[in-house]
PDB file of N, CA and C in Angstrom:
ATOM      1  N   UNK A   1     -17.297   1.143 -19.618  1.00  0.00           N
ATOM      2  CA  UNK A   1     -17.703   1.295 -18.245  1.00  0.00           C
ATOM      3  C   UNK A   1     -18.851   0.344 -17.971  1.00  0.00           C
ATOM      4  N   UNK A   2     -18.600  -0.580 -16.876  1.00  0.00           N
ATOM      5  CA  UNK A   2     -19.636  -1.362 -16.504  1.00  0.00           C
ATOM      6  C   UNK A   2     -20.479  -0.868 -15.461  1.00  0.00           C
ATOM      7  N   UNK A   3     -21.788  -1.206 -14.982  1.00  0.00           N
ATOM      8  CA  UNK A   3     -22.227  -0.809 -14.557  1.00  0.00           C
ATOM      9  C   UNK A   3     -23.100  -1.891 -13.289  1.00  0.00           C
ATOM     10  N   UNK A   4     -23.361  -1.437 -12.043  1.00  0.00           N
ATOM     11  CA  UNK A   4     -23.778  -2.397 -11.315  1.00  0.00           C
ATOM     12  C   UNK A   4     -25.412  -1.929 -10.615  1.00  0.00           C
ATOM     13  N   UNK A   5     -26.365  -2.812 -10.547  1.00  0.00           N
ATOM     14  CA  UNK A   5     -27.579  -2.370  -9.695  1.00  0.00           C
ATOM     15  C   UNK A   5     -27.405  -2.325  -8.576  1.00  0.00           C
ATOM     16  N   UNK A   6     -28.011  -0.950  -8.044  1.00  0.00           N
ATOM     17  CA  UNK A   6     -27.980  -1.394  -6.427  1.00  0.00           C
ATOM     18  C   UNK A   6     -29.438  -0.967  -5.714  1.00  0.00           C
ATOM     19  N   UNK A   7     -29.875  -1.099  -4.533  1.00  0.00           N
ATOM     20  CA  UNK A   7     -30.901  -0.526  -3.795  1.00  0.00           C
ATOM     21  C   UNK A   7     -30.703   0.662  -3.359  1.00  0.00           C
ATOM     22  N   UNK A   8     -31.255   1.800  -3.438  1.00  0.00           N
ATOM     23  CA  UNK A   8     -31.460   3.414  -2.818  1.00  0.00           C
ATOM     24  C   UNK A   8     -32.111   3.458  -2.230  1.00  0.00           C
ATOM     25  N   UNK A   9     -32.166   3.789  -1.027  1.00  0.00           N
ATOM     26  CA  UNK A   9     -33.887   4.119  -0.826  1.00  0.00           C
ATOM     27  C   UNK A   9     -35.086   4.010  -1.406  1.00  0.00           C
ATOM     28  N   UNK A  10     -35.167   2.454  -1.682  1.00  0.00           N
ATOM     29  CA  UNK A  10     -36.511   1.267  -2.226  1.00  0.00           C
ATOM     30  C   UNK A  10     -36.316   2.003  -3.290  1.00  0.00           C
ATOM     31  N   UNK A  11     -35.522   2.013  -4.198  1.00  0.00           N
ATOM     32  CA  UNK A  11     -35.586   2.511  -5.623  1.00  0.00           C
ATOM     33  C   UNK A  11     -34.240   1.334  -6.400  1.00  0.00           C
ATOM     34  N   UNK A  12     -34.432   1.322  -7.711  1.00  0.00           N
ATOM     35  CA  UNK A  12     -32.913   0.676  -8.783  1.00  0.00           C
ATOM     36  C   UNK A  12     -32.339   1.993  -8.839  1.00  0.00           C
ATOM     37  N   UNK A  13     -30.991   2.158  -8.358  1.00  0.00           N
ATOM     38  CA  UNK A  13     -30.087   2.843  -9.235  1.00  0.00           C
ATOM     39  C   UNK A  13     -28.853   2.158  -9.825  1.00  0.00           C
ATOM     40  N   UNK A  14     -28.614   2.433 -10.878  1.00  0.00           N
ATOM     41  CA  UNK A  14     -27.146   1.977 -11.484  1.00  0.00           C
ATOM     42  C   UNK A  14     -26.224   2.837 -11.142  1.00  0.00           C
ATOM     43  N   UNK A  15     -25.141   1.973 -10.575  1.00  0.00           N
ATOM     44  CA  UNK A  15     -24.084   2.382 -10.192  1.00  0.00           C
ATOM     45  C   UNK A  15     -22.718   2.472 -10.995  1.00  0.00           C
ATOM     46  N   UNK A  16     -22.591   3.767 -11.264  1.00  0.00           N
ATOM     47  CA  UNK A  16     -21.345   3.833 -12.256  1.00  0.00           C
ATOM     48  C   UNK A  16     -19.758   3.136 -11.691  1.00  0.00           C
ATOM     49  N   UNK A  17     -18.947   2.199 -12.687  1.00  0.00           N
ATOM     50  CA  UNK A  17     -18.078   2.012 -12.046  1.00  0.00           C
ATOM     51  C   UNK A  17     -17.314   3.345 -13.184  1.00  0.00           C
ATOM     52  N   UNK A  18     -15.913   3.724 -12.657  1.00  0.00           N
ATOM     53  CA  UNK A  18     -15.391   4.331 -13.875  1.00  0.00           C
ATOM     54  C   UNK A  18     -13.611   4.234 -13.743  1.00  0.00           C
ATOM     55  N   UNK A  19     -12.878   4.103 -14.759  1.00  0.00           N
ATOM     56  CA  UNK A  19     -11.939   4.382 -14.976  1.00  0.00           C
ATOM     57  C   UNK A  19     -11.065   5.598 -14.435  1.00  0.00           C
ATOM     58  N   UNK A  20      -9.694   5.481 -14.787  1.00  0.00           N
ATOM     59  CA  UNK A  20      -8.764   6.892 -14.540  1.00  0.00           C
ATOM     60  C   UNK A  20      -9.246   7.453 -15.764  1.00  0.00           C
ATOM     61  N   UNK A  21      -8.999   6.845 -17.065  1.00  0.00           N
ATOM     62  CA  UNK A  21      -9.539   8.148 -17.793  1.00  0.00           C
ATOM     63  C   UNK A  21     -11.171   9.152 -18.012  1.00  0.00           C
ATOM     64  N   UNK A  22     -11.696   8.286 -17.417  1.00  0.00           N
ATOM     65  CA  UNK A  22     -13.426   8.803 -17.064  1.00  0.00           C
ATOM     66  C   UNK A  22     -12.952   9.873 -15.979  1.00  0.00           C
ATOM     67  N   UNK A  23     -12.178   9.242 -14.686  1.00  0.00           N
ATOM     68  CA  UNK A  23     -11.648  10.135 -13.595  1.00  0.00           C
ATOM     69  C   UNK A  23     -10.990  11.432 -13.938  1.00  0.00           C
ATOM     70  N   UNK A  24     -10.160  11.335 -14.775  1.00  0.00           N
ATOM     71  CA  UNK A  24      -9.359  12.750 -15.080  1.00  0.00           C
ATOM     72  C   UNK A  24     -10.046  13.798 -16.209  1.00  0.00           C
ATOM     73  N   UNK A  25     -11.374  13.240 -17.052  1.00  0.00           N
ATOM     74  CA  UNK A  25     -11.977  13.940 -18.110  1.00  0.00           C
ATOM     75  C   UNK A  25     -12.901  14.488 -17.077  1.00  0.00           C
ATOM     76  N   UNK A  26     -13.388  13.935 -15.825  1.00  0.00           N
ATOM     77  CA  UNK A  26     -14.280  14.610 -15.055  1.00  0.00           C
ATOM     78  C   UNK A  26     -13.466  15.795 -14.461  1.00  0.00           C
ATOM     79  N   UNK A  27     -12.064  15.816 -13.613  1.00  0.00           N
ATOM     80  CA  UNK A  27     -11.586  16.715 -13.050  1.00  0.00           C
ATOM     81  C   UNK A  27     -11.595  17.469 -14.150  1.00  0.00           C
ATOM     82  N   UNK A  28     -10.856  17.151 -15.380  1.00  0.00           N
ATOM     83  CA  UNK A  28     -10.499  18.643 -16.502  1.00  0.00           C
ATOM     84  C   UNK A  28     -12.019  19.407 -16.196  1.00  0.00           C
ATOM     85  N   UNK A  29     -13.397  18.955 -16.808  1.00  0.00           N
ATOM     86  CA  UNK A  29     -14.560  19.225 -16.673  1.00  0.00           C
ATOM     87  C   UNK A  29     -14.725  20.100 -15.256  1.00  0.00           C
ATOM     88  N   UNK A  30     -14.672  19.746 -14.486  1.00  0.00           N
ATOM     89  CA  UNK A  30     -15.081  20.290 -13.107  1.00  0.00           C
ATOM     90  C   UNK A  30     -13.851  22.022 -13.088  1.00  0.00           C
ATOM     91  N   UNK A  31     -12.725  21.260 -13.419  1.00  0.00           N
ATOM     92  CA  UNK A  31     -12.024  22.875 -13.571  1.00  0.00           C
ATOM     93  C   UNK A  31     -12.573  24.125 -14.369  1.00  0.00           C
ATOM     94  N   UNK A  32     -12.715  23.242 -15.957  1.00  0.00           N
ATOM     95  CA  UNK A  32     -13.274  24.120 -16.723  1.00  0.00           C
ATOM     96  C   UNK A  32     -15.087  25.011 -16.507  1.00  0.00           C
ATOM     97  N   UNK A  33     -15.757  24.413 -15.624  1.00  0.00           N
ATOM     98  CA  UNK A  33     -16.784  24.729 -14.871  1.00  0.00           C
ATOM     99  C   UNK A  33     -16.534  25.424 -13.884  1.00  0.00           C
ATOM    100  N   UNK A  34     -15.535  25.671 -13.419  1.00  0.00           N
ATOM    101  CA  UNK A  34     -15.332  26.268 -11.627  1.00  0.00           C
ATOM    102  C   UNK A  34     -15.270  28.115 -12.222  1.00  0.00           C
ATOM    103  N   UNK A  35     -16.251  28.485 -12.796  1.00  0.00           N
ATOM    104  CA  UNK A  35     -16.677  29.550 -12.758  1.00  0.00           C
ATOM    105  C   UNK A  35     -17.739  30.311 -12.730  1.00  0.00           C
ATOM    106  N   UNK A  36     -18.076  31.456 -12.291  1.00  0.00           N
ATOM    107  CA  UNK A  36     -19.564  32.288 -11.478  1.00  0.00           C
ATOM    108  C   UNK A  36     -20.002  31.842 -12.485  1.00  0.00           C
ATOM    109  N   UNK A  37     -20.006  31.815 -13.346  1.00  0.00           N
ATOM    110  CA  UNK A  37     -21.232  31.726 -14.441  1.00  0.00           C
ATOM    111  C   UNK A  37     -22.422  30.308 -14.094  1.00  0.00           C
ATOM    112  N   UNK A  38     -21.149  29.050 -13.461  1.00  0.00           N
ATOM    113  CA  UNK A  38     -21.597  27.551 -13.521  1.00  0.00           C
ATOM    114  C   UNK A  38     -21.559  27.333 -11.572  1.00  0.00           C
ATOM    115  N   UNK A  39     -21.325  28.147 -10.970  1.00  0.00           N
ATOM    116  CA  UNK A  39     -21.372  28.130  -9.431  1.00  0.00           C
ATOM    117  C   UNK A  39     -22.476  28.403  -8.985  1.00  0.00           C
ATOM    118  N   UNK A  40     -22.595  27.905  -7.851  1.00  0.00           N
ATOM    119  CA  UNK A  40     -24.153  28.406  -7.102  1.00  0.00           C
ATOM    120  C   UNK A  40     -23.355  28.384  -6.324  1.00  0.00           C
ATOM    121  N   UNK A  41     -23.737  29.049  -4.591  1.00  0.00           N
ATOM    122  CA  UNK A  41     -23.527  29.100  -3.113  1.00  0.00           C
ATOM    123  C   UNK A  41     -23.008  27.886  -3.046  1.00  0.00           C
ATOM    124  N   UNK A  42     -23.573  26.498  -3.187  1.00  0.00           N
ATOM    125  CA  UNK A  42     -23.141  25.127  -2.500  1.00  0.00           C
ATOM    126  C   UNK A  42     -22.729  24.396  -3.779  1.00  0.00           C
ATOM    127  N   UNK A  43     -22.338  24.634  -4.473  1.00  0.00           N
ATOM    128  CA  UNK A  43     -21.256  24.003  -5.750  1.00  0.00           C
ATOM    129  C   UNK A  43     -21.870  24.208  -6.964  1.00  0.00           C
ATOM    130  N   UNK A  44     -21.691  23.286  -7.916  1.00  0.00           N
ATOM    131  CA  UNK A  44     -21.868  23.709  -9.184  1.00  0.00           C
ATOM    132  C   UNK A  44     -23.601  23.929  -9.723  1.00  0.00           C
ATOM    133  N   UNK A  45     -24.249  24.325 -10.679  1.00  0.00           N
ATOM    134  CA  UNK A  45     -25.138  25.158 -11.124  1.00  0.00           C
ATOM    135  C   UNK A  45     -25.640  23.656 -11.737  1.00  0.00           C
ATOM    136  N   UNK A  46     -26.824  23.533 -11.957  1.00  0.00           N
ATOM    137  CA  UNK A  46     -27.815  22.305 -12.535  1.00  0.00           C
ATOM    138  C   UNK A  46     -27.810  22.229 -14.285  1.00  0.00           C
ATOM    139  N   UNK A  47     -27.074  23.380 -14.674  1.00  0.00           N
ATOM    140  CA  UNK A  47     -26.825  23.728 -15.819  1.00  0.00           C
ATOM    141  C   UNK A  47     -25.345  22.922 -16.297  1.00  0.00           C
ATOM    142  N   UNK A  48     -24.694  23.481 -15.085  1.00  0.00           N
ATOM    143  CA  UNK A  48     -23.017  23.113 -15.473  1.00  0.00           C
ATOM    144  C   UNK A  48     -23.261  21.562 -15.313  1.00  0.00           C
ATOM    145  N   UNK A  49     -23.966  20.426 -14.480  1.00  0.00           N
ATOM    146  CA  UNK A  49     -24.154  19.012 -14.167  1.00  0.00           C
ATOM    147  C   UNK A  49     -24.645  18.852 -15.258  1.00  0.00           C
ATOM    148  N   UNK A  50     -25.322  19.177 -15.714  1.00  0.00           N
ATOM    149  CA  UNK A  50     -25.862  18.753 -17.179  1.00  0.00           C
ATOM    150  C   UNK A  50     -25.350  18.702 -18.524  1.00  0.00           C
ATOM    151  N   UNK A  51     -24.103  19.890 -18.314  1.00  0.00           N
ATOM    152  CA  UNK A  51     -22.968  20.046 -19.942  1.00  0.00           C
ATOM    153  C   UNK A  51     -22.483  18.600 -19.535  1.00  0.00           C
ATOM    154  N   UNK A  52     -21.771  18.877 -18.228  1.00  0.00           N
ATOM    155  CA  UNK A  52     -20.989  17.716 -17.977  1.00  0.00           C
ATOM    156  C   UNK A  52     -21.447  16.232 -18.251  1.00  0.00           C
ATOM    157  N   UNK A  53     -22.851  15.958 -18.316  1.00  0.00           N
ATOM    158  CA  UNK A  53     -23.016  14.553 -18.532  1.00  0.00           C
ATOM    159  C   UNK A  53     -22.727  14.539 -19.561  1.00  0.00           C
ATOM    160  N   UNK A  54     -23.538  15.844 -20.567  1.00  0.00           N
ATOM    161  CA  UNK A  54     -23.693  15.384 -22.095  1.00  0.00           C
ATOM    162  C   UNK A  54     -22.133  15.453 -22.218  1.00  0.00           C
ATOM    163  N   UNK A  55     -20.886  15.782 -22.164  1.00  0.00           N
ATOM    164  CA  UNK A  55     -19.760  15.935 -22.696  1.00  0.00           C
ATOM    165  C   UNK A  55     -19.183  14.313 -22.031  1.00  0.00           C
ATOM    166  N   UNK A  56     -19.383  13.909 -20.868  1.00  0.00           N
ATOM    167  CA  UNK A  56     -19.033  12.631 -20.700  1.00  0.00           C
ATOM    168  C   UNK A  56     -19.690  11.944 -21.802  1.00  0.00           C
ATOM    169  N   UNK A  57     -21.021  11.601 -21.868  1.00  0.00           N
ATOM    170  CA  UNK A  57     -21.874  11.036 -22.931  1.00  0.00           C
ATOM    171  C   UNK A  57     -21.243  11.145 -24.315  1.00  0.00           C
ATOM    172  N   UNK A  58     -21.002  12.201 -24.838  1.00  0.00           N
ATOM    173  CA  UNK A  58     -20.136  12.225 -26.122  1.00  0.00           C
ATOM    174  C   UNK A  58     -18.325  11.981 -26.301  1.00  0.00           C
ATOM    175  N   UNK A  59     -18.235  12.229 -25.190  1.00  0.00           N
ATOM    176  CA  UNK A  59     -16.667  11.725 -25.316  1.00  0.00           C
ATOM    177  C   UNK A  59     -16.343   9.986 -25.208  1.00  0.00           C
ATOM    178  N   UNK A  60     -17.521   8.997 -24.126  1.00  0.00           N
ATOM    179  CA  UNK A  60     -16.703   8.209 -24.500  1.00  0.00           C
ATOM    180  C   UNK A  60     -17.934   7.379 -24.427  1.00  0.00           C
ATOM    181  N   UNK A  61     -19.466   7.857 -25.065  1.00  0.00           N
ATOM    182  CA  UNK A  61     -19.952   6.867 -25.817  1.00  0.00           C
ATOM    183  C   UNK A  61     -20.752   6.337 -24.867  1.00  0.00           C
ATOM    184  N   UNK A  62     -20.946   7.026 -23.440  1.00  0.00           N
ATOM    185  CA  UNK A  62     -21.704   5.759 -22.734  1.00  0.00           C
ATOM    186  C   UNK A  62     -23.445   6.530 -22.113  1.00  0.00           C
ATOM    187  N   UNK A  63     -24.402   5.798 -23.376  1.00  0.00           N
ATOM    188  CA  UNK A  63     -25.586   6.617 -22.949  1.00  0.00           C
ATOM    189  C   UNK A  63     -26.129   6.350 -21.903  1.00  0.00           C
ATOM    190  N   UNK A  64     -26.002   5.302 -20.516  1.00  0.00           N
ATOM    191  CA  UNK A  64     -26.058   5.488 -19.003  1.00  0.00           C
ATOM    192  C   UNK A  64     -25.981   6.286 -18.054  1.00  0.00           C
ATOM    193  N   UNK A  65     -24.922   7.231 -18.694  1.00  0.00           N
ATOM    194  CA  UNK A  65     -24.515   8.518 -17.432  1.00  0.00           C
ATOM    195  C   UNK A  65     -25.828   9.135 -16.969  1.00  0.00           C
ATOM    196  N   UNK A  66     -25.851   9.377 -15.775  1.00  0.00           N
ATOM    197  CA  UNK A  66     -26.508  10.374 -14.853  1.00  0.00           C
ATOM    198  C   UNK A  66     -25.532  11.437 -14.271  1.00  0.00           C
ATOM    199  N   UNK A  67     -26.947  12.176 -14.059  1.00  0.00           N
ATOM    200  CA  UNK A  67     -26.146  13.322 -12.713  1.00  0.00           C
ATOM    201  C   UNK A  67     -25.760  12.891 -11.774  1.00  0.00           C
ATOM    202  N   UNK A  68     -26.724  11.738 -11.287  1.00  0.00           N
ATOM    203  CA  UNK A  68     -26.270  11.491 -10.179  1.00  0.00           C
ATOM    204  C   UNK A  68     -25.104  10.519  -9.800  1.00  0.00           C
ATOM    205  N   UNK A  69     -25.027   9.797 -11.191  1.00  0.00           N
ATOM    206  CA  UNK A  69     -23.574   8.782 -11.087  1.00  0.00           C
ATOM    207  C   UNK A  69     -22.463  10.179 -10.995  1.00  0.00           C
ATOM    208  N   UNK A  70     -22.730  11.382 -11.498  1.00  0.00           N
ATOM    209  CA  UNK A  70     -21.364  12.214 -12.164  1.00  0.00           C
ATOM    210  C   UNK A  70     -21.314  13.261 -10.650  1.00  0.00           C
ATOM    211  N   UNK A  71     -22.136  13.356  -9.797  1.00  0.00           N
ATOM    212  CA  UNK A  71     -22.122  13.762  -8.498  1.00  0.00           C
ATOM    213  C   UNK A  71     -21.202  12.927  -7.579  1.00  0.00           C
ATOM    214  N   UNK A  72     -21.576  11.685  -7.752  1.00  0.00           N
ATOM    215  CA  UNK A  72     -21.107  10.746  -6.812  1.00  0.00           C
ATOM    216  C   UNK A  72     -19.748  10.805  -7.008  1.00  0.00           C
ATOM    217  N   UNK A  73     -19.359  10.424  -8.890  1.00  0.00           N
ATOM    218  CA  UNK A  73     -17.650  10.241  -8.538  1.00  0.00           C
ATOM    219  C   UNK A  73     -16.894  11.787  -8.173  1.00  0.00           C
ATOM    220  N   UNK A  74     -17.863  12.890  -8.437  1.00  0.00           N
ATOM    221  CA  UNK A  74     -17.289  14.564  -7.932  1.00  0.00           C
ATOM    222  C   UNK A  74     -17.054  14.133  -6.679  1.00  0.00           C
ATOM    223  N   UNK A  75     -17.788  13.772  -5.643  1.00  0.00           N
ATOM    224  CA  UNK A  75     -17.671  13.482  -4.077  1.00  0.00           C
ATOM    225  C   UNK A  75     -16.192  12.248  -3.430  1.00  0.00           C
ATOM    226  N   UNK A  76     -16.496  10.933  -4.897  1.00  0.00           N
ATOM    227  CA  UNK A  76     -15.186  10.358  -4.116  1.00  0.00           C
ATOM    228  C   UNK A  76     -13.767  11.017  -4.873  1.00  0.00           C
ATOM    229  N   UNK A  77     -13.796  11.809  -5.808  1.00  0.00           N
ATOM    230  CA  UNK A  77     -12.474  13.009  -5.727  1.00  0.00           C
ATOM    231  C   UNK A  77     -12.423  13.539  -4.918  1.00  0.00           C
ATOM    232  N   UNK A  78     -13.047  14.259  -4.188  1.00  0.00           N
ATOM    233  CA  UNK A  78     -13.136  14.922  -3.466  1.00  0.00           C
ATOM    234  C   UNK A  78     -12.498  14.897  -1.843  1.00  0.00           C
ATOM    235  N   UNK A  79     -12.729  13.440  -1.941  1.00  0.00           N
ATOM    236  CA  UNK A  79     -12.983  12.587  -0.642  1.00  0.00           C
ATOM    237  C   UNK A  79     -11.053  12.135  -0.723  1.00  0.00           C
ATOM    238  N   UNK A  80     -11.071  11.513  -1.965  1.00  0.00           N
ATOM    239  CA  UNK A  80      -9.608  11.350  -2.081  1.00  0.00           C
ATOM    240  C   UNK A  80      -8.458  12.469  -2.335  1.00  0.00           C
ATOM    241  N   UNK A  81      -9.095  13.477  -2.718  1.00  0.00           N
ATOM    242  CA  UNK A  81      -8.278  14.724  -2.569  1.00  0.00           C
ATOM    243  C   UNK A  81      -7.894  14.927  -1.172  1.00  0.00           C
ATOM    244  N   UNK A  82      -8.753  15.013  -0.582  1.00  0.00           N
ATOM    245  CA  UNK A  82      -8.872  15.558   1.316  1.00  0.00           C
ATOM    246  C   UNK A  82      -7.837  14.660   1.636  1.00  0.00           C
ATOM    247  N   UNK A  83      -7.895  13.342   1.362  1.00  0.00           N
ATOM    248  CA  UNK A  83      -7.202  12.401   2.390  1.00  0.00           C
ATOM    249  C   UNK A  83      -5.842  12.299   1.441  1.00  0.00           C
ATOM    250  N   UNK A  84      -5.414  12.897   0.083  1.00  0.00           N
ATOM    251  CA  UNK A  84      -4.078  13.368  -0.187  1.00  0.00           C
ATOM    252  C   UNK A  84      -3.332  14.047  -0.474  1.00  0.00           C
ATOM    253  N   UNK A  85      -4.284  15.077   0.219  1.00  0.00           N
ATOM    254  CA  UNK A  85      -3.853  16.803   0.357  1.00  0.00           C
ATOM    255  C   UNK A  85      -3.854  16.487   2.183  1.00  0.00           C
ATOM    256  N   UNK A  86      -4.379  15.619   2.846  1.00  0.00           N
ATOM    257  CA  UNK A  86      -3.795  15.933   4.387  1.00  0.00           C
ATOM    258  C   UNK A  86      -2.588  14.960   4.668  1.00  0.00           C
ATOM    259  N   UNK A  87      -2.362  14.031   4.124  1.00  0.00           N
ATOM    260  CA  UNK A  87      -1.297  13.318   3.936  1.00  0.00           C
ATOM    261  C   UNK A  87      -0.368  13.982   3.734  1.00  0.00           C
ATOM    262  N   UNK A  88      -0.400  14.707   2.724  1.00  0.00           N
ATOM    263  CA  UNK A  88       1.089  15.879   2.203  1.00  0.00           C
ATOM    264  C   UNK A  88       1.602  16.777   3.359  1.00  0.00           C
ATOM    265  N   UNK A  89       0.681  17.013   4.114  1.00  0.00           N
ATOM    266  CA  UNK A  89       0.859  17.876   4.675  1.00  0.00           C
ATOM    267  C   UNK A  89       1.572  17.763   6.048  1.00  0.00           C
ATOM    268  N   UNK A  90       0.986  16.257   6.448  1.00  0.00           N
ATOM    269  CA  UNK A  90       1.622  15.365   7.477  1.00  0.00           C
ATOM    270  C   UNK A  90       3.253  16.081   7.457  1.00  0.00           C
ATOM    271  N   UNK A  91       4.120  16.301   9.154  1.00  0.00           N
ATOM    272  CA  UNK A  91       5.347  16.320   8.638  1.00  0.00           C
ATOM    273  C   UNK A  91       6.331  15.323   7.710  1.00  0.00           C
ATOM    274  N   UNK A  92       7.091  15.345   7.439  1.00  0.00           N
ATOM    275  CA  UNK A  92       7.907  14.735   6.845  1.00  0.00           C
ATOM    276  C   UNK A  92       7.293  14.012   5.749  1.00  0.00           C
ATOM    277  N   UNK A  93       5.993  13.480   5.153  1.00  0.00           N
ATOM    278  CA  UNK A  93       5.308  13.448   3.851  1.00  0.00           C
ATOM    279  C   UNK A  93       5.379  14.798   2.781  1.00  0.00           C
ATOM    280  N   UNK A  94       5.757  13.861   1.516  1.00  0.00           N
ATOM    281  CA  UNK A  94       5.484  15.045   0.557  1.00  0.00           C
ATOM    282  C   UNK A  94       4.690  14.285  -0.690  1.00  0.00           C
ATOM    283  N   UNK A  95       4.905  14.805  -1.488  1.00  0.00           N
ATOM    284  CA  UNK A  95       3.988  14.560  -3.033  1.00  0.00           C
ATOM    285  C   UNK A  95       4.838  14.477  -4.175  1.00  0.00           C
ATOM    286  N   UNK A  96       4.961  13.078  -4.353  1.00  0.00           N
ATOM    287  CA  UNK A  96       6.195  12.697  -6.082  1.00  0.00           C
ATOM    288  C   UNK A  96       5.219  12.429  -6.768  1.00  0.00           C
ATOM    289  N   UNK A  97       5.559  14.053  -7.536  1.00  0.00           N
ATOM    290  CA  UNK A  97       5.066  14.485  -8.558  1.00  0.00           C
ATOM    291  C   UNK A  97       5.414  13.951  -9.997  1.00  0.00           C
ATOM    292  N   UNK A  98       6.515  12.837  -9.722  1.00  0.00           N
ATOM    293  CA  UNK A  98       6.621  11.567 -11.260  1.00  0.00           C
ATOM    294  C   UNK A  98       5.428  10.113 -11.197  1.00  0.00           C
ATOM    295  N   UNK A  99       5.522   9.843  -9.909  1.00  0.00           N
ATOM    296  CA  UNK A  99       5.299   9.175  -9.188  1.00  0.00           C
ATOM    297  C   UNK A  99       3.472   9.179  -9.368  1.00  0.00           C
ATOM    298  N   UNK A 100       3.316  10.439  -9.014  1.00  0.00           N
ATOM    299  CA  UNK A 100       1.852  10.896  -8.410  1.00  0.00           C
ATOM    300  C   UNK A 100       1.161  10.339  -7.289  1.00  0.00           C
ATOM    301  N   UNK A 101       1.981  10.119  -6.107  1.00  0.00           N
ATOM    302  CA  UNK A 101       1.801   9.416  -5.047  1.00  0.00           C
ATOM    303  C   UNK A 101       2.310  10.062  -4.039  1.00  0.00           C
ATOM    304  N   UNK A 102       1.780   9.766  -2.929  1.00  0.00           N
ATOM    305  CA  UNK A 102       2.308  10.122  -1.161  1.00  0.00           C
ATOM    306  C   UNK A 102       3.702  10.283  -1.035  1.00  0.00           C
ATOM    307  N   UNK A 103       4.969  10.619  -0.489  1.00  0.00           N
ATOM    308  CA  UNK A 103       5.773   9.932  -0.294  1.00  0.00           C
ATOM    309  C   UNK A 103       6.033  10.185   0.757  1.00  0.00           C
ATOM    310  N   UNK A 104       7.149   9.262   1.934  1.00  0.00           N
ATOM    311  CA  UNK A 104       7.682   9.961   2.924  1.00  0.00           C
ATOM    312  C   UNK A 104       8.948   8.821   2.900  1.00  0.00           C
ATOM    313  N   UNK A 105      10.217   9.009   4.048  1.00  0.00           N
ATOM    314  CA  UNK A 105      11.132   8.029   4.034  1.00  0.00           C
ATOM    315  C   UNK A 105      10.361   7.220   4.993  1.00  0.00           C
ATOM    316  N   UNK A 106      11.285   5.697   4.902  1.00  0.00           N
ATOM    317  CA  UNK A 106      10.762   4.718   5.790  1.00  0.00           C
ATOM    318  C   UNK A 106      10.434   5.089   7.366  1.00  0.00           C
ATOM    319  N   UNK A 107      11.468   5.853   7.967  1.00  0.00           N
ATOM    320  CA  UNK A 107      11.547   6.402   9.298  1.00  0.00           C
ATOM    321  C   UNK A 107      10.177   7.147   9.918  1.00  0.00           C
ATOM    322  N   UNK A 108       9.313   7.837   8.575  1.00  0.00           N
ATOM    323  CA  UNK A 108       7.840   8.554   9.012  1.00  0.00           C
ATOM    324  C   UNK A 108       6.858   7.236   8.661  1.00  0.00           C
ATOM    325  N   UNK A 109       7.101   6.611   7.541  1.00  0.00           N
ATOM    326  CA  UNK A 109       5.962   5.608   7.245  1.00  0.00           C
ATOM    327  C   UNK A 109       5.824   4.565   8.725  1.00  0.00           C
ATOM    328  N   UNK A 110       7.036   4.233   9.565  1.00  0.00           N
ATOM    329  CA  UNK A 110       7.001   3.059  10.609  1.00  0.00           C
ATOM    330  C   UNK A 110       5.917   3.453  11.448  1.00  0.00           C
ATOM    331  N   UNK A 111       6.028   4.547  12.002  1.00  0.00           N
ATOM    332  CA  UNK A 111       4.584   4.567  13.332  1.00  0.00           C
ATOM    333  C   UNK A 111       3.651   4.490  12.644  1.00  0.00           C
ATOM    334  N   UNK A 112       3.310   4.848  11.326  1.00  0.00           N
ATOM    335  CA  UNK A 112       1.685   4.416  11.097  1.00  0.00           C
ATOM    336  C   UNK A 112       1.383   3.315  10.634  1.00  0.00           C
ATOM    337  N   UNK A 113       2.876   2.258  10.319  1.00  0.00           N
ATOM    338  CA  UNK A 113       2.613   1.174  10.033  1.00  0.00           C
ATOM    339  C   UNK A 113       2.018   0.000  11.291  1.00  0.00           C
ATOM    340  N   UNK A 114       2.688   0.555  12.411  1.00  0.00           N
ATOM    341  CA  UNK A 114       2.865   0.085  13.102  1.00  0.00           C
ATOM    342  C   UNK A 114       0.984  -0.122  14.028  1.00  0.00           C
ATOM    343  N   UNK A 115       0.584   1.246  13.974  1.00  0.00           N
ATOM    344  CA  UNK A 115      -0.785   1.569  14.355  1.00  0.00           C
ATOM    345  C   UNK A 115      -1.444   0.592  13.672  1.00  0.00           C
ATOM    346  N   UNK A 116      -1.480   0.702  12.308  1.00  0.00           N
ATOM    347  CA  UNK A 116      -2.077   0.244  11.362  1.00  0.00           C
ATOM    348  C   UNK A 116      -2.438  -1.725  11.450  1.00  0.00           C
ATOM    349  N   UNK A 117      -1.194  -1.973  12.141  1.00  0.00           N
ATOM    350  CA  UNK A 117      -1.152  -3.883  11.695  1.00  0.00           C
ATOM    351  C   UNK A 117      -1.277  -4.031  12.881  1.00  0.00           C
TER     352      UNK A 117
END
């Protein structure tokens, strides 16, 4: 995992880039956390952010991780969940589950192609 500087609010932060497999060891993680024990009111517990780095950190070696890099990619799952869980839902869109992608026939994809270009 490479990593890039950026400006924060007059501060350096490094910016995590990460992989699908960084991506999917975080979801397993976030499932295996999604319980009262590791929940607060507004998401996970400062306890449960913290297994989670160290278990990223030991699984694939990279002593950079933060909370706050491991917040950020929680948010763009999150973000990409929303936008392909409302896609599915669209009529005539569904979810190929070999695939792991959107699908719909050409006949639903044309009007948004059309918006789109």
């Amino acid at each position: 995992m490479a990593s890039e500087s950026v400006a924060s609010e007059g501060r350096h932060e490094s910016r995590a880039k990460w992989n699908e497999i960084h991506k999917a060891h975080l979801v397993k993680l976030l499932g295996e956390y999604n319980t009262p024990a590791y929940r607060s009111q507004n998401g996970w517990t400062k306890e449960a952010w913290n297994k989670m780095v160290r278990d990223m950190i030991t699984k694939f070696s990279i002593l950079s991780i933060t909370t706050s890099q491991i917040k950020a990619l929680e948010q763009e799952l999150k973000k990409t969940y929303k936008l392909l869980k409302g896609f599915s839902e669209l009529s005539g869109f569904g979810w190929d589950y070999e695939r792991h992608i959107v699908s719909a026939p050409d006949d639903v994809w044309a009007p948004l192609l059309e918006v789109c270009t």
